[in-house]
N, C-alpha and C. Protein backbone atom coordinates (compact mmCIF):
# COMPACT_ATOMS: atom_id res chain seq x y z
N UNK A 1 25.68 -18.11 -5.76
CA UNK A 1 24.43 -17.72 -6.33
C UNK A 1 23.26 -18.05 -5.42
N UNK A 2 23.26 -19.01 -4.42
CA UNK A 2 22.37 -19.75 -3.59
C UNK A 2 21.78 -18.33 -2.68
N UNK A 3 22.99 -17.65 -2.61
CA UNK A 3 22.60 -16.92 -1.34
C UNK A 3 22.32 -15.58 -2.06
N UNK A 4 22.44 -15.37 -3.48
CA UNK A 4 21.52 -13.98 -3.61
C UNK A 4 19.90 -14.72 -4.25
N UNK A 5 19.98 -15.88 -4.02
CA UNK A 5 18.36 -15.80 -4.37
C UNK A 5 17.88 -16.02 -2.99
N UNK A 6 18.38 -16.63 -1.62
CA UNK A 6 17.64 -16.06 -1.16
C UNK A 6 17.54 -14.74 -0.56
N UNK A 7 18.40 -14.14 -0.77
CA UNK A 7 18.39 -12.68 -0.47
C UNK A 7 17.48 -12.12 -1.40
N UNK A 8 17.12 -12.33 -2.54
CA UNK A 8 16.16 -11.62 -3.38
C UNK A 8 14.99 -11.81 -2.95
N UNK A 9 14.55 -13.42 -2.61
CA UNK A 9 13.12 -13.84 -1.90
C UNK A 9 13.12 -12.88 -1.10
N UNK A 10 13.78 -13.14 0.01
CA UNK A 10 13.55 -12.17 1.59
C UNK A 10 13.30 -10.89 1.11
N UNK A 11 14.05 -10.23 0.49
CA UNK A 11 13.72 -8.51 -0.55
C UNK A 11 12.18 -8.34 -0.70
N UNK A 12 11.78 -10.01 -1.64
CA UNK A 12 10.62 -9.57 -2.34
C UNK A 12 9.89 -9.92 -1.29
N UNK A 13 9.66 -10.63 -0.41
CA UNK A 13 8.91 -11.01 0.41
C UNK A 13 8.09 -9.91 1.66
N UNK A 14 9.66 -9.04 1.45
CA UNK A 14 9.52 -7.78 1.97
C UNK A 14 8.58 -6.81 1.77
N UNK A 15 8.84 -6.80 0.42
CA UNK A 15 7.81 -5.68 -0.42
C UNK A 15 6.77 -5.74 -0.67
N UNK A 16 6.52 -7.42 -0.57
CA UNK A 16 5.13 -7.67 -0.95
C UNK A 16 4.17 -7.18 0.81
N UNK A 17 5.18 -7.36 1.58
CA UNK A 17 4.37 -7.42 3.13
C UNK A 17 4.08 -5.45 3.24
N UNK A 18 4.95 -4.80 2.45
CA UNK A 18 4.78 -3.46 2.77
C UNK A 18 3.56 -3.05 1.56
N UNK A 19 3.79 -3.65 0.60
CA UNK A 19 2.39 -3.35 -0.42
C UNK A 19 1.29 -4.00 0.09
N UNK A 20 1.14 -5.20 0.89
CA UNK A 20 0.05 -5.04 1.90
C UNK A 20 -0.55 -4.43 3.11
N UNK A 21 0.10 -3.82 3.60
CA UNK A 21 0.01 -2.62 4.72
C UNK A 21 -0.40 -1.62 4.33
N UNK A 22 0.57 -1.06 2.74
CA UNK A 22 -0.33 0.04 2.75
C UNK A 22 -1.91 0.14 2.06
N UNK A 23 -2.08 -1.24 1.41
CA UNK A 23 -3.54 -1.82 0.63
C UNK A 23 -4.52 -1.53 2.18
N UNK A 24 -3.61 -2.31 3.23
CA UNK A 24 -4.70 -2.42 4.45
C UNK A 24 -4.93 -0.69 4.92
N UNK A 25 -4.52 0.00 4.75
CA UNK A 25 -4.24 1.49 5.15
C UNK A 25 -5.36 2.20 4.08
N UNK A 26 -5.24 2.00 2.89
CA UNK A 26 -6.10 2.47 1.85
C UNK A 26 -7.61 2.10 2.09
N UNK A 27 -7.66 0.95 2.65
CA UNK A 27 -8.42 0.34 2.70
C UNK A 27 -9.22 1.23 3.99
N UNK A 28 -8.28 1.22 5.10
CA UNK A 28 -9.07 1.91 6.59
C UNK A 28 -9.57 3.45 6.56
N UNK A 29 -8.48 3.68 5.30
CA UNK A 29 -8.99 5.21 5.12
C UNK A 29 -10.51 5.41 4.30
N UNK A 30 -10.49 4.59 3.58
CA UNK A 30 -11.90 4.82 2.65
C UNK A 30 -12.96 4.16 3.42
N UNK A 31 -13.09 3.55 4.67
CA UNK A 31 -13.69 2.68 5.16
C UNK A 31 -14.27 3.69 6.05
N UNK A 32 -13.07 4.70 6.55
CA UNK A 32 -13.39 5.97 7.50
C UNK A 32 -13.89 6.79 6.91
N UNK A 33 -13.81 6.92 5.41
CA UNK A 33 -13.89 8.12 4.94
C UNK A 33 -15.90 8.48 4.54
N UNK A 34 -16.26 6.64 4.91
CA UNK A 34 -17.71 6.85 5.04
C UNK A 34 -18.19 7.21 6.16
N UNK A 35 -17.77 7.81 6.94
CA UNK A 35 -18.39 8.63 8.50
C UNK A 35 -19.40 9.08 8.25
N UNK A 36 -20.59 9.45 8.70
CA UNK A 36 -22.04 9.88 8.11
C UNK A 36 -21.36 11.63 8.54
N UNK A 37 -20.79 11.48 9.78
CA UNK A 37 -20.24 13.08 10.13
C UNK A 37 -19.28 14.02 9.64
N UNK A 38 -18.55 13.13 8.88
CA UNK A 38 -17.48 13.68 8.02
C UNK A 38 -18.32 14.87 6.88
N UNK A 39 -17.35 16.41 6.85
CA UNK A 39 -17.44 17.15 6.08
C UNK A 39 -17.69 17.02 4.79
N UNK A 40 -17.69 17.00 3.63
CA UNK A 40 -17.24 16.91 2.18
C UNK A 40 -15.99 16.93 1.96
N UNK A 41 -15.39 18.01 2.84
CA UNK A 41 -13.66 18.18 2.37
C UNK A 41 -13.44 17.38 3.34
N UNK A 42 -13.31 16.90 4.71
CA UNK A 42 -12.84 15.80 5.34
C UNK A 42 -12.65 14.23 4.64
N UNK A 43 -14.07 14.02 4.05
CA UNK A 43 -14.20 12.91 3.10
C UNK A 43 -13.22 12.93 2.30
N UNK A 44 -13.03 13.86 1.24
CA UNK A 44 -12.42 13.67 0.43
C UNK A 44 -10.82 13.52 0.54
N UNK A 45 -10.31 14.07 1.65
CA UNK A 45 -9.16 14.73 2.49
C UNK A 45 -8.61 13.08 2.49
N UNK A 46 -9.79 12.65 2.91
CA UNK A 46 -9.41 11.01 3.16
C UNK A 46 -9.43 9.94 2.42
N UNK A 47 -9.89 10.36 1.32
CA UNK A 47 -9.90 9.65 0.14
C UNK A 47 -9.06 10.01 -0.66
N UNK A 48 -8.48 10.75 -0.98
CA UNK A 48 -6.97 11.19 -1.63
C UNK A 48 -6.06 10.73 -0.63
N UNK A 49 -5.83 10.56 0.56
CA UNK A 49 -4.96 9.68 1.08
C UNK A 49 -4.80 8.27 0.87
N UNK A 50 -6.39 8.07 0.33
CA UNK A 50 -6.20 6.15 0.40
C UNK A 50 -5.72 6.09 -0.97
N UNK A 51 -6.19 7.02 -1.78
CA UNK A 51 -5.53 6.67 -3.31
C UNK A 51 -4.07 6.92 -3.06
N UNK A 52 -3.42 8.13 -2.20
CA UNK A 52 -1.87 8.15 -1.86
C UNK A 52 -1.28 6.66 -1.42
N UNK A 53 -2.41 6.25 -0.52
CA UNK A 53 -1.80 4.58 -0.32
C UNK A 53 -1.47 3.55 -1.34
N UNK A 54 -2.81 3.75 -1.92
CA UNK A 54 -2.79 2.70 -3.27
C UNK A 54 -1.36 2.61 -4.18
N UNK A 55 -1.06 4.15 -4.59
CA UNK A 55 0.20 4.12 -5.24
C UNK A 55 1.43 3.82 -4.29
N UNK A 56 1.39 4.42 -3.07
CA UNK A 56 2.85 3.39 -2.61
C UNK A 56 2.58 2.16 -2.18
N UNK A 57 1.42 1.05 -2.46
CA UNK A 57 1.27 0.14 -2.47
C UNK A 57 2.00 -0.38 -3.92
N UNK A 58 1.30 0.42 -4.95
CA UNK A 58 2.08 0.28 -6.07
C UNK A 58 3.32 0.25 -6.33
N UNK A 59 4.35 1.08 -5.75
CA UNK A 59 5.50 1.27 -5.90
C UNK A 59 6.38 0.49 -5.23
N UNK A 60 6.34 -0.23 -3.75
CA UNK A 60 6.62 -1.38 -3.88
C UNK A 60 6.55 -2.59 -4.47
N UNK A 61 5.28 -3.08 -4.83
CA UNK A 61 4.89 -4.12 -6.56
C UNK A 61 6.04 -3.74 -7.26
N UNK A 62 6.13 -2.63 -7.64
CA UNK A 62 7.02 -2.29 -8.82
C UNK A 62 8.83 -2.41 -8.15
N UNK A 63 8.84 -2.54 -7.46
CA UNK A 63 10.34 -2.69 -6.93
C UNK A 63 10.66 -4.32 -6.83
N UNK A 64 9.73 -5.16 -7.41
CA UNK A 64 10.03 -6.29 -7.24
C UNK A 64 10.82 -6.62 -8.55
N UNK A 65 11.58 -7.29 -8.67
CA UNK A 65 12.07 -7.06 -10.26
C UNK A 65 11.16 -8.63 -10.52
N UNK A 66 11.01 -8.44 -11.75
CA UNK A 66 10.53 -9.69 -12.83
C UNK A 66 11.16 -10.80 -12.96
N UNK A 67 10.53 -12.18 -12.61
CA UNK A 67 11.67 -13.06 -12.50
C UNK A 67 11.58 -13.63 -13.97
């Protein structure tokens, strides 16, 4: 049993490092997406990507099981 918990840590530890990457990604996109030069549809182009981030930020969270 020793060795599937830590195999579960390392799992979750995992997921949590990929639901931060893509937070940091969501994050660079909406950060870009204030360009003073950016279009309307460019802006937005890029802001529906960071919300695309947000949820597979989400979906790793959610692959963590509940301890």
């Amino acid at each position: 049993m020793h060795g599937h918990s830590h195999l579960q840590r390392a799992a979750d530890a995992s997921c949590l490092a990929s639901a931060r990457s893509w937070r940091k990604e969501a994050e660079h996109l909406r950060d870009n997406a204030e360009a003073a030069y950016l279009t309307a549809g460019q802006r937005a182009t890029l802001l529906r990507e960071a919300e695309a981030a947000e949820r597979q930020a989400d979906w790793w969270l959610d692959a963590i099981p509940a301890h």
